[in-house]
Protein backbone atom coordinates (compact mmCIF):
# COMPACT_ATOMS: atom_id res chain seq x y z
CA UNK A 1 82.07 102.37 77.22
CA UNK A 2 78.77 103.33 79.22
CA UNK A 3 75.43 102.32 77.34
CA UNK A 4 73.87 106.25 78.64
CA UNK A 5 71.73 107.98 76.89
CA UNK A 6 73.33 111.27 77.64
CA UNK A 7 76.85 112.27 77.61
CA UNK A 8 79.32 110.90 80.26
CA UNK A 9 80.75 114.31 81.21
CA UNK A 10 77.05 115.40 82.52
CA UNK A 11 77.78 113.05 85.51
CA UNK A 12 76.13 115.39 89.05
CA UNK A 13 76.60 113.18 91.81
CA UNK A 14 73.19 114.94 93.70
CA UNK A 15 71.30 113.46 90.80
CA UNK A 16 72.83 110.05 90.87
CA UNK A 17 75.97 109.86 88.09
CA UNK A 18 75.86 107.97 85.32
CA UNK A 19 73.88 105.65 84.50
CA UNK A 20 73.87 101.78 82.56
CA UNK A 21 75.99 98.74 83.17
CA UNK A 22 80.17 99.13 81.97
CA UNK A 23 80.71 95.88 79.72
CA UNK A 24 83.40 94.90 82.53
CA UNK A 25 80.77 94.42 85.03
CA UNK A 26 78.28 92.83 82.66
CA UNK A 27 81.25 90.01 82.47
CA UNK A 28 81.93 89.85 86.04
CA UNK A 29 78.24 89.37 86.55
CA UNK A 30 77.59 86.53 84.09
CA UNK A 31 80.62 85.17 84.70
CA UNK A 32 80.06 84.85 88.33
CA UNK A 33 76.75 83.58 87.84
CA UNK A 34 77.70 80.90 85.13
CA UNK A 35 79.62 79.01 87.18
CA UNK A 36 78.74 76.35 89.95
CA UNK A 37 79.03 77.03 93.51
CA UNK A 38 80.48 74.21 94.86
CA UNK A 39 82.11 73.05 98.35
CA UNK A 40 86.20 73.40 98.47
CA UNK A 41 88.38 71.85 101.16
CA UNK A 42 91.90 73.70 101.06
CA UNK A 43 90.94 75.85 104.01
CA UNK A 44 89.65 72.89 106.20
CA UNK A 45 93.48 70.90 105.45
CA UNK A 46 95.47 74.37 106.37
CA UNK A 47 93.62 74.76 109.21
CA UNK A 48 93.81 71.22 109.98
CA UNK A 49 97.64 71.06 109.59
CA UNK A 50 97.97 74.29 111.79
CA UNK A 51 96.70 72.59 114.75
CA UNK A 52 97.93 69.01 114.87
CA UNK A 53 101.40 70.89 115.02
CA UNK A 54 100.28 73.35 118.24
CA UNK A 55 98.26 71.08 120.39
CA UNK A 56 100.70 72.25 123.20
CA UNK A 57 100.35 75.93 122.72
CA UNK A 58 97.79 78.46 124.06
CA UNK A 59 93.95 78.76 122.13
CA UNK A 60 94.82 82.38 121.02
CA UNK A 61 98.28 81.48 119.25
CA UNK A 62 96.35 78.36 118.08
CA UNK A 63 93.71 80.33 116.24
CA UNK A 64 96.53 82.91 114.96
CA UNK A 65 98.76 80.66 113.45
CA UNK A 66 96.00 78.67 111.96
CA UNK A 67 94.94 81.92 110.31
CA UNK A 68 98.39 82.43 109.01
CA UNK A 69 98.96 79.73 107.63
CA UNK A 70 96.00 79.85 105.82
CA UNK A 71 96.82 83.58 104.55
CA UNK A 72 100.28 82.36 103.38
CA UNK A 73 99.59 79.34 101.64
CA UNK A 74 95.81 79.17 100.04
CA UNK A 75 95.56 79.78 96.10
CA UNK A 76 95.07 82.84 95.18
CA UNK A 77 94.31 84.10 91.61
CA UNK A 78 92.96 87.24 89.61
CA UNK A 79 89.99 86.97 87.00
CA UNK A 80 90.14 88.78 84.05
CA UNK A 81 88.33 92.15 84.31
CA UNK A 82 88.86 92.71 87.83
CA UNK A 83 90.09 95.97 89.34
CA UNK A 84 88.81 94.37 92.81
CA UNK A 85 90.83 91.07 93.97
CA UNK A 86 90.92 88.64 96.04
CA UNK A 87 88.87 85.17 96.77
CA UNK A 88 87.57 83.17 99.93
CA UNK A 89 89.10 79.92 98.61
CA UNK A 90 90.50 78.37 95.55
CA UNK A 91 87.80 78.60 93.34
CA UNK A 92 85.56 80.99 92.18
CA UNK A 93 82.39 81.12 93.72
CA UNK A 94 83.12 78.41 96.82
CA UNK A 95 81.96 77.70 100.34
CA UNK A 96 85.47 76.92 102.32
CA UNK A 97 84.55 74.42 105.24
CA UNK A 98 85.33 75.55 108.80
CA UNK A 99 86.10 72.25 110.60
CA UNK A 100 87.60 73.69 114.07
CA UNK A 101 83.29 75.25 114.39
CA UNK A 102 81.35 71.86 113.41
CA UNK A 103 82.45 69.57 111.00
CA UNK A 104 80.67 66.19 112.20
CA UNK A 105 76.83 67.46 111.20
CA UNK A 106 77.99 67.73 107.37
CA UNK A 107 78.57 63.47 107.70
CA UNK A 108 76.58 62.47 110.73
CA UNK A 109 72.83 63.64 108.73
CA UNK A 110 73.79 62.98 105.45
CA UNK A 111 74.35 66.33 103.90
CA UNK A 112 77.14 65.46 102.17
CA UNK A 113 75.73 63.50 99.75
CA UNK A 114 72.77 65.79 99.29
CA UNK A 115 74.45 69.53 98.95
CA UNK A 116 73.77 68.41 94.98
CA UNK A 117 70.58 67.47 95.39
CA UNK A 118 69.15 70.82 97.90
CA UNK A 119 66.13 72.82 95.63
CA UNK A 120 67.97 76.18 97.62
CA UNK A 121 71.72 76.89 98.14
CA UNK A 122 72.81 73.89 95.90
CA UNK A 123 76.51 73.31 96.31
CA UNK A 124 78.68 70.87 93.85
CA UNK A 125 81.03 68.83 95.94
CA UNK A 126 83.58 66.39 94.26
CA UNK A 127 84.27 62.72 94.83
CA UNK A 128 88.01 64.02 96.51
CA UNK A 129 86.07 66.80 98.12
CA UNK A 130 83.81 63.86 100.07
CA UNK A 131 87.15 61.80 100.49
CA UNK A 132 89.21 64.79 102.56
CA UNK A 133 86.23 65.97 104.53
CA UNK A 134 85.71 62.40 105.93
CA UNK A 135 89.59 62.17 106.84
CA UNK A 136 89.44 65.78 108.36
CA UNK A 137 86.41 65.22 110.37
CA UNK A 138 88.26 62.12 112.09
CA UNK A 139 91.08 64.47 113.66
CA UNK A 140 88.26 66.92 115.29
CA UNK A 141 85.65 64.98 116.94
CA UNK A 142 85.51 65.85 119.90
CA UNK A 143 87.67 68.96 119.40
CA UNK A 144 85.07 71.25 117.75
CA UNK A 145 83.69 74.62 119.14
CA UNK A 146 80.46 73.04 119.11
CA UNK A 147 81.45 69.79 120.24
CA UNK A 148 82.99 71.98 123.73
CA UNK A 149 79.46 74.22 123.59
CA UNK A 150 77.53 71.49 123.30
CA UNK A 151 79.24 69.94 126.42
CA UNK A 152 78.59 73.22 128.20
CA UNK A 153 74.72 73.16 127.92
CA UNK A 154 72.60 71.99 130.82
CA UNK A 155 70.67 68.85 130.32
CA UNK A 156 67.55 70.70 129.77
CA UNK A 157 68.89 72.40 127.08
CA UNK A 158 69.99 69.88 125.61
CA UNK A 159 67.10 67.80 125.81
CA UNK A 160 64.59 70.69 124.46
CA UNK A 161 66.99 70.76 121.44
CA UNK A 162 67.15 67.35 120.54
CA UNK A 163 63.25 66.66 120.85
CA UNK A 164 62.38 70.14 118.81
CA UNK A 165 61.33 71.93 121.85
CA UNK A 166 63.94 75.21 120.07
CA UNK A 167 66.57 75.40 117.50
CA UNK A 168 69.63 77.27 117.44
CA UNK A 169 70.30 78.91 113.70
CA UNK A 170 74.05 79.02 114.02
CA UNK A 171 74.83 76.09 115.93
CA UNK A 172 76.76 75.14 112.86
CA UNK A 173 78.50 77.80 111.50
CA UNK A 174 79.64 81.32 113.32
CA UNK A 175 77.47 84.04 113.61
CA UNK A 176 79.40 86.89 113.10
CA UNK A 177 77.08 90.22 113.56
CA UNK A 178 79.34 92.99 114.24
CA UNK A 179 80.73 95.86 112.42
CA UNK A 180 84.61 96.23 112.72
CA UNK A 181 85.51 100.37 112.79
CA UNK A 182 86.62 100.36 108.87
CA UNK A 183 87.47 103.62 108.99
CA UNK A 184 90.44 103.24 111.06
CA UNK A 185 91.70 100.45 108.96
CA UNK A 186 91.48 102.39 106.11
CA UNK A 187 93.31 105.25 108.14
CA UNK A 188 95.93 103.12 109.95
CA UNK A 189 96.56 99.75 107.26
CA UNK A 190 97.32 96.99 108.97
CA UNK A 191 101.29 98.38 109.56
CA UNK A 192 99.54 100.85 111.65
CA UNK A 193 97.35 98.25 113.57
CA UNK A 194 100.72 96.23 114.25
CA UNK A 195 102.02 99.50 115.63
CA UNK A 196 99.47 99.88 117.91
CA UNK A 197 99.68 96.48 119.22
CA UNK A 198 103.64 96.77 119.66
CA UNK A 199 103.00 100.13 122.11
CA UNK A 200 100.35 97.95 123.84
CA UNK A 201 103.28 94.89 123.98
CA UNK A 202 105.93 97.49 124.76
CA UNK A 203 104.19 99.11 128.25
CA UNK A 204 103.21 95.49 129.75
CA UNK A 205 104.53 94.47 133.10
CA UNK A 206 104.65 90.86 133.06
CA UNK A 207 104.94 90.29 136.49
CA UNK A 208 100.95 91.60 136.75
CA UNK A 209 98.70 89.07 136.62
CA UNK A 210 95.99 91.22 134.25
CA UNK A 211 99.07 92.32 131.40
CA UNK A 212 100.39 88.52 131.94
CA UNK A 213 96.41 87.61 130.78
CA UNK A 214 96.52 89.98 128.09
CA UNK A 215 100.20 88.52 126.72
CA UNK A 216 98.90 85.71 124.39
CA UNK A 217 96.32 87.94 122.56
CA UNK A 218 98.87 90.57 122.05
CA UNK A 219 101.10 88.20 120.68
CA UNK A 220 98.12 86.55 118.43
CA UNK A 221 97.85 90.32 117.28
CA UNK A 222 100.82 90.38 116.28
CA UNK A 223 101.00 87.44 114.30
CA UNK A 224 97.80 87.93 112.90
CA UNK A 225 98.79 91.52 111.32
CA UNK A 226 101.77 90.19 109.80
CA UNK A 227 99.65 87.36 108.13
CA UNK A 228 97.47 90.04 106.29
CA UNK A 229 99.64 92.35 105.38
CA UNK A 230 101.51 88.93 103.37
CA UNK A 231 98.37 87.92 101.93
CA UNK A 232 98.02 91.10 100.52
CA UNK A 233 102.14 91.39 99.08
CA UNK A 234 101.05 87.80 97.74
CA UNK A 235 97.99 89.55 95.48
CA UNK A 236 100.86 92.76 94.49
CA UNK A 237 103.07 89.98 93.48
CA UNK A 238 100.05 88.06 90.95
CA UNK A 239 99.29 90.81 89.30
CA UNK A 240 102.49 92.39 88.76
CA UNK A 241 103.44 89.04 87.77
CA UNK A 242 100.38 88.66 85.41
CA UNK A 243 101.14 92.03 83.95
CA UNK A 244 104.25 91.14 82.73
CA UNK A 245 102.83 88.49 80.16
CA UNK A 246 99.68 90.61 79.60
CA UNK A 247 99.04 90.93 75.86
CA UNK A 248 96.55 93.04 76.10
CA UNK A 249 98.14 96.95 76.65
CA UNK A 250 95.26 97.80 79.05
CA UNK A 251 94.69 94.99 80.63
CA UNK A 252 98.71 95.01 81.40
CA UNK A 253 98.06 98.22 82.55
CA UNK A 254 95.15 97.75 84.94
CA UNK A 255 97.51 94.35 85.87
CA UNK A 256 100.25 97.32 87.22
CA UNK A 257 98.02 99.50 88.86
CA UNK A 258 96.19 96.86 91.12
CA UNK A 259 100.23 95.80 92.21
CA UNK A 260 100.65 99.56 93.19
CA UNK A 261 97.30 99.47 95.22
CA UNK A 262 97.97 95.68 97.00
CA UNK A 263 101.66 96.86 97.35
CA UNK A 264 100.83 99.99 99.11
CA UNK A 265 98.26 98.99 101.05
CA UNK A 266 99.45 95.53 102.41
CA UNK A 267 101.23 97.60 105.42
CA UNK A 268 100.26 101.34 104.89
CA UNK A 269 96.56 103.38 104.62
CA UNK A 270 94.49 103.93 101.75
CA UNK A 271 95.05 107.37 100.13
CA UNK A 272 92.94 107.17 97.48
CA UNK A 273 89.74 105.31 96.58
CA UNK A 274 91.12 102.39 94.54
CA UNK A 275 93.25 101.63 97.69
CA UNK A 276 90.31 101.97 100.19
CA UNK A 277 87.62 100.24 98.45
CA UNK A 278 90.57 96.86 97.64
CA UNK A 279 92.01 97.50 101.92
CA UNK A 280 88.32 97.46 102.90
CA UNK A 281 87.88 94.27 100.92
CA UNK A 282 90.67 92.25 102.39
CA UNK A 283 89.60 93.20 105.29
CA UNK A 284 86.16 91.86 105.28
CA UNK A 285 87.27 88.99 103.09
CA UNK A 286 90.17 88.10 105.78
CA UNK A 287 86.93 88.44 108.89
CA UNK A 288 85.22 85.72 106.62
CA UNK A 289 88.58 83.29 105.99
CA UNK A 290 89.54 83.57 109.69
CA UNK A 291 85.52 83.38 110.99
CA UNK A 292 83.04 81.91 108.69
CA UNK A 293 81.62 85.63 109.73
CA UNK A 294 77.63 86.03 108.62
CA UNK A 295 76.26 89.61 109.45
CA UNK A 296 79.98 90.79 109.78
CA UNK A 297 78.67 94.46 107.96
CA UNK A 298 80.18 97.04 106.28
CA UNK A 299 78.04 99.88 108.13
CA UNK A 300 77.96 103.76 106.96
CA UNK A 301 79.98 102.82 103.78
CA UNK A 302 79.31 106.44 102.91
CA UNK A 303 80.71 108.32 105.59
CA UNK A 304 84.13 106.73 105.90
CA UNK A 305 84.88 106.16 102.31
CA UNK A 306 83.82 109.77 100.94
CA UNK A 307 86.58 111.49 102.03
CA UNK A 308 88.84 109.62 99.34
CA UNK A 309 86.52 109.68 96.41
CA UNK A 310 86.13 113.24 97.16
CA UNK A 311 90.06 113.71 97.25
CA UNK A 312 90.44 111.90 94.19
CA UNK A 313 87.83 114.10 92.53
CA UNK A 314 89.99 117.08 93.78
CA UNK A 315 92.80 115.77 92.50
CA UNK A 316 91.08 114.77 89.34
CA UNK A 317 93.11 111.47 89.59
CA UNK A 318 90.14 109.63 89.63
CA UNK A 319 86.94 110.14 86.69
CA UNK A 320 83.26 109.84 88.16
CA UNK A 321 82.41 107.10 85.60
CA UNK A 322 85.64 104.88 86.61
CA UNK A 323 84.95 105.32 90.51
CA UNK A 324 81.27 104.00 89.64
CA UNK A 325 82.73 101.06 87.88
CA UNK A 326 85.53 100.91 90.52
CA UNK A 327 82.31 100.65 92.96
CA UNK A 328 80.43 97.70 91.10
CA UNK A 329 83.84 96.00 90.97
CA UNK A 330 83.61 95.77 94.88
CA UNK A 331 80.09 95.64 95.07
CA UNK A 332 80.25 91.99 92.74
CA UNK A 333 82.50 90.61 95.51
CA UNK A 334 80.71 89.57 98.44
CA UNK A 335 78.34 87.65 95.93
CA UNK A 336 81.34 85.39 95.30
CA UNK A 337 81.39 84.11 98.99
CA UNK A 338 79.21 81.42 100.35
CA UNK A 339 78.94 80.34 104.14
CA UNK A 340 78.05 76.67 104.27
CA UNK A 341 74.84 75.72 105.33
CA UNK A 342 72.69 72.88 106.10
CA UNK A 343 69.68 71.96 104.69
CA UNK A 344 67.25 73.57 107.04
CA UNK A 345 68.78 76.55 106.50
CA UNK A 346 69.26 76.68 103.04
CA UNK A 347 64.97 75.95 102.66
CA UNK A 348 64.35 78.68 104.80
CA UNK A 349 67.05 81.04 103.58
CA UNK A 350 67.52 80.43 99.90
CA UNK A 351 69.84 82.26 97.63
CA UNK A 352 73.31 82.48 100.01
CA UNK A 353 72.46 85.60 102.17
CA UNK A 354 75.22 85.81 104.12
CA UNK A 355 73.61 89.04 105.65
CA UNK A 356 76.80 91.76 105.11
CA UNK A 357 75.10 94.99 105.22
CA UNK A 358 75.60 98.33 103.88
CA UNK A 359 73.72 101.49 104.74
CA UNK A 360 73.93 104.52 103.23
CA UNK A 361 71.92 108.13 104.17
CA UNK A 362 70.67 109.27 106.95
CA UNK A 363 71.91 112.03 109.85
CA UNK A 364 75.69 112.64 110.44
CA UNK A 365 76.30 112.83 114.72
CA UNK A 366 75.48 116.63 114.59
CA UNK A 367 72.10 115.98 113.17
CA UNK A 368 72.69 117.23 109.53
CA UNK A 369 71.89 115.26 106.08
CA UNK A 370 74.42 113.08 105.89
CA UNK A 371 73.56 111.99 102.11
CA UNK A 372 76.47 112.44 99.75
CA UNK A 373 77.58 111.45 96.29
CA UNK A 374 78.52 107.69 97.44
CA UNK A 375 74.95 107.31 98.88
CA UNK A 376 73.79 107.70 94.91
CA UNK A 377 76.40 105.98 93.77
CA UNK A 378 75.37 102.65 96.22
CA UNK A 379 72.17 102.92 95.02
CA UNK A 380 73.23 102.99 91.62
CA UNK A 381 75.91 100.03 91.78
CA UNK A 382 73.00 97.95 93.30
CA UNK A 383 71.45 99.00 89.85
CA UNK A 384 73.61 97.67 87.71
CA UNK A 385 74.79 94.91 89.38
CA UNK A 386 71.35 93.46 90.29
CA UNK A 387 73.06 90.82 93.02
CA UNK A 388 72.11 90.43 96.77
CA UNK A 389 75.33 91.21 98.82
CA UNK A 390 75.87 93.30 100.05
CA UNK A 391 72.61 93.45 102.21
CA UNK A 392 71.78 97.42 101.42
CA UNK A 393 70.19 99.46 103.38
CA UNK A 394 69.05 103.22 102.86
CA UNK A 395 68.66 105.24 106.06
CA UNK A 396 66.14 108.04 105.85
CA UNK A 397 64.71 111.23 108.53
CA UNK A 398 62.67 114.79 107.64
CA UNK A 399 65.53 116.09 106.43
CA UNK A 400 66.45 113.54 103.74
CA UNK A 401 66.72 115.46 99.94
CA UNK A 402 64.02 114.71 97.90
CA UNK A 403 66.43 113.75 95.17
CA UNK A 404 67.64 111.27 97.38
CA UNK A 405 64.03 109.58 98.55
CA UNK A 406 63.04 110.08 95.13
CA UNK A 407 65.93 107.69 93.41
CA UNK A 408 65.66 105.44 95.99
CA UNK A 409 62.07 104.51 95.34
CA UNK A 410 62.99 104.29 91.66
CA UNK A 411 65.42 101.45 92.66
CA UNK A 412 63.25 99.98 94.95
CA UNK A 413 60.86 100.08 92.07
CA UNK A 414 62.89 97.25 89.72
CA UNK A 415 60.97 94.81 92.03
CA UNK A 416 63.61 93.21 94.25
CA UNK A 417 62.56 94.85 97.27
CA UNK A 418 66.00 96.52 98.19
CA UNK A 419 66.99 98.82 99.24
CA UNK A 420 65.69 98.23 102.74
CA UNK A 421 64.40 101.14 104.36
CA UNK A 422 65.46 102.65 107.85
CA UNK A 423 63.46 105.73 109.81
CA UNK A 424 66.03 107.38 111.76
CA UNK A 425 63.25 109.44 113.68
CA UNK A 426 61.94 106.26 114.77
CA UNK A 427 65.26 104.40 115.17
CA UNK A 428 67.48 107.43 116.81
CA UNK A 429 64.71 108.23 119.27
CA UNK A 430 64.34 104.67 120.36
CA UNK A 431 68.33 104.18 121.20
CA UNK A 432 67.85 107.57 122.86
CA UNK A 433 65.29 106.16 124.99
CA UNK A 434 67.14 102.81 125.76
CA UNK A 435 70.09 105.10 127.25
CA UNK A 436 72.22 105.52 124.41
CA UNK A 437 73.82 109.54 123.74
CA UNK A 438 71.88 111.31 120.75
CA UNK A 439 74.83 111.96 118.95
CA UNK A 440 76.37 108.13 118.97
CA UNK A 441 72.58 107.09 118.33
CA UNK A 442 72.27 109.36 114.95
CA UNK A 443 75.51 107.49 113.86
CA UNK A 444 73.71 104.17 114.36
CA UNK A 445 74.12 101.05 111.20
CA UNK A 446 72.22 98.34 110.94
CA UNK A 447 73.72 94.78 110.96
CA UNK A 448 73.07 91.73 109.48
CA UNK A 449 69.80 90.43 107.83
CA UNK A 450 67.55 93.13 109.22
């Protein structure tokens, strides 16, 4: 039950909703923030596996098959309290290693005997951990993306790097920094995507050299959609299986409803917004397994997910108060994730920011107010949940409601400096003059740490 000081039924989503922290999320928080972040190595011996056994085969099936084998075989498990699921790697709060990028820099300059020791971004890493990272470095020297870049450079690159001349932030991880169009995986599910790729498949001519090129890809695609939608039927299958031996009645029947959700989303769309905020999940979640992705943003989460809470709100399937905690739920999750970094990084960059943003606000394309309910609500979740991912953003122009401006100074006003603020006169203008349409540049999103 809500710790508000007026009643729950007074919730006006132009004002902001309810307001104070559910108990749930008060355990999710501490819970998350009780235990150690640490490194884990199941993804790096999957991965591993996967490509010893398809040296011969092409880079793109490579990559696919490494990703589904991954999806199909890493732990998975379901805390107690979530409605949200689903976990980078085995344990809790853990930074998966991504050996097939750069593995060699973790043993070559000592980090791994110093992740413990870092003042920033301090990482536990177990005696076994040590053991299998040194045995699954051996099999990719030579082999890594960086290992091929690095061969790539001209000498005087190379030598500038190595004497401090410049310094290349990612040259150790991926960088991500892209927004995928979430709104058509929520419309489509990943059944849909695989139906789109098989009409693609379907119309090649093989005997032209260009489809011929675009065969392995396709094929990747196709392997790749088939992954997800099993890593999701894996989650249906936990809970349903947990809510069997639930004791507790509500807890069994929270257990039941996320199987419904995973179950009907693992192939199909979201229909309501249970389904889209858990399909938008795994798919950021599955961008991070498959692509140690930093900056890989969720965009104008309150354009493309209103039209389900607003449907459920129709429908009155779904309360106010339980989409806000539904919300927080989600919004806890990216803080679980941590990208592995080295020690340069961490000093400079302390607290994991993986930089996954999400904007709220601003114009739609036509030039209107684009502010809705979810826009509070964001600002809200950020609220209670007091936690730095996702990287949130508030877009703001002339015509923003002073309601709006007005709350999001309040929040701004707890002292952690978010959320950041964007000037779509400024902003929109500027793409305008760079060449870009007015009405593509109003629907602009930031990315990354910015």
């Amino acid at each position: 039950m809500r710790n508000v000081s007026f009643p729950v039924n007074s919730f006006n989503p132009t004002v902001g909703g309810p307001r104070g922290v559910t108990a749930r999320i008060g355990r999710l928080r501490d819970r998350l923030l009780a235990v150690p972040a640490e490194i884990t190595t199941e993804r790096a011996i999957l991965v591993t596996e996967s490509y010893r056994e398809t040296e011969a085969e092409p880079i793109e099936i490579r990559r696919a098959k490494a990703l589904e084998r991954i999806l199909r075989r890493m732990t998975i498990f379901i805390l107690d309290d979530e409605l949200i699921v689903g976990h980078l790697g085995e344990k809790h709060h853990c930074a998966p290693v991504h050996p097939e990028v750069n593995v060699q820099w973790i043993l070559d300059e000592g980090e791994l005997d110093s992740f413990e020791q870092r003042h920033q971004n301090r990482l536990w890493v177990s005696p076994d951990t040590k053991a299998t990272l040194r045995e699954v470095a051996r099999y990719w020297e030579g082999k890594t993306l960086f290992d091929k870049s690095w061969a790539a450079l001209p000498e005087s690159v190379r030598l500038m790097r190595t004497t401090g001349g410049m310094t290349l932030a990612h040259e150790k991880n991926m960088l991500g920094h892209c927004i995928p169009d979430w709104g058509k995986l929520l419309r489509d599910g990943f059944g849909g995507l695989r139906r789109e790729v098989e009409k693609t498949v379907a119309a090649l001519r093989l005997a032209e050299p260009n489809d011929l090129a675009k065969w392995n890809f396709l094929r990747a695609l196709l392997i790749v959609t088939d992954a997800c939608t099993a890593f999701i039927r894996r989650y249906a299958s936990l809970a349903s299986e947990k809510a069997q031996t639930a004791a507790d009645p509500v807890r069994r029947a929270e257990l039941e409803r996320i199987a419904s959700v995973c179950e009907r989303i693992a192939e199909g769309p979201a229909s309501s917004f249970h389904e889209a905020l858990q399909l938008l999940w795994f798919g950021h979640l599955i961008t991070v397994i498959e692509g140690d992705a930093r900056s890989t943003s969720y965009g104008r989460f309150d354009q493309y997910m209103r039209p389900y809470y607003r449907n459920d709100l129709a429908e009155r399937t779904l309360a106010p108060v339980a989409a806000q905690e539904l919300l927080e739920c989600f919004w806890i999750k990216p803080n679980e994730m941590i990208l592995l970094d080295d020690r340069e990084h961490a000093t400079y960059r302390g607290g994991y920011p993986n930089g996954w943003n999400l904007v709220v606000g601003g114009m739609t394309p036509e030039g209107e107010d684009a502010t809705n309910d979810l826009s509070y609500m964001c600002l809200q979740a950020f609220e209670d949940v007091r936690l730095f991912q996702p990287n949130f953003g508030v877009r703001t122009f002339a015509g923003s409601p002073e309601r709006f401006l007005a709350r999001t100074w309040e929040v701004i006003a707890l002292g952690a400096g978010v959320p950041q603020v964007f000037n779509d006169d400024v902003v929109i203008d500027a793409l305008v003059r760079s060449g870009l349409p007015r009405k593509e540049a109003r629907d602009y999103t930031p990315t990354g740490c910015v």
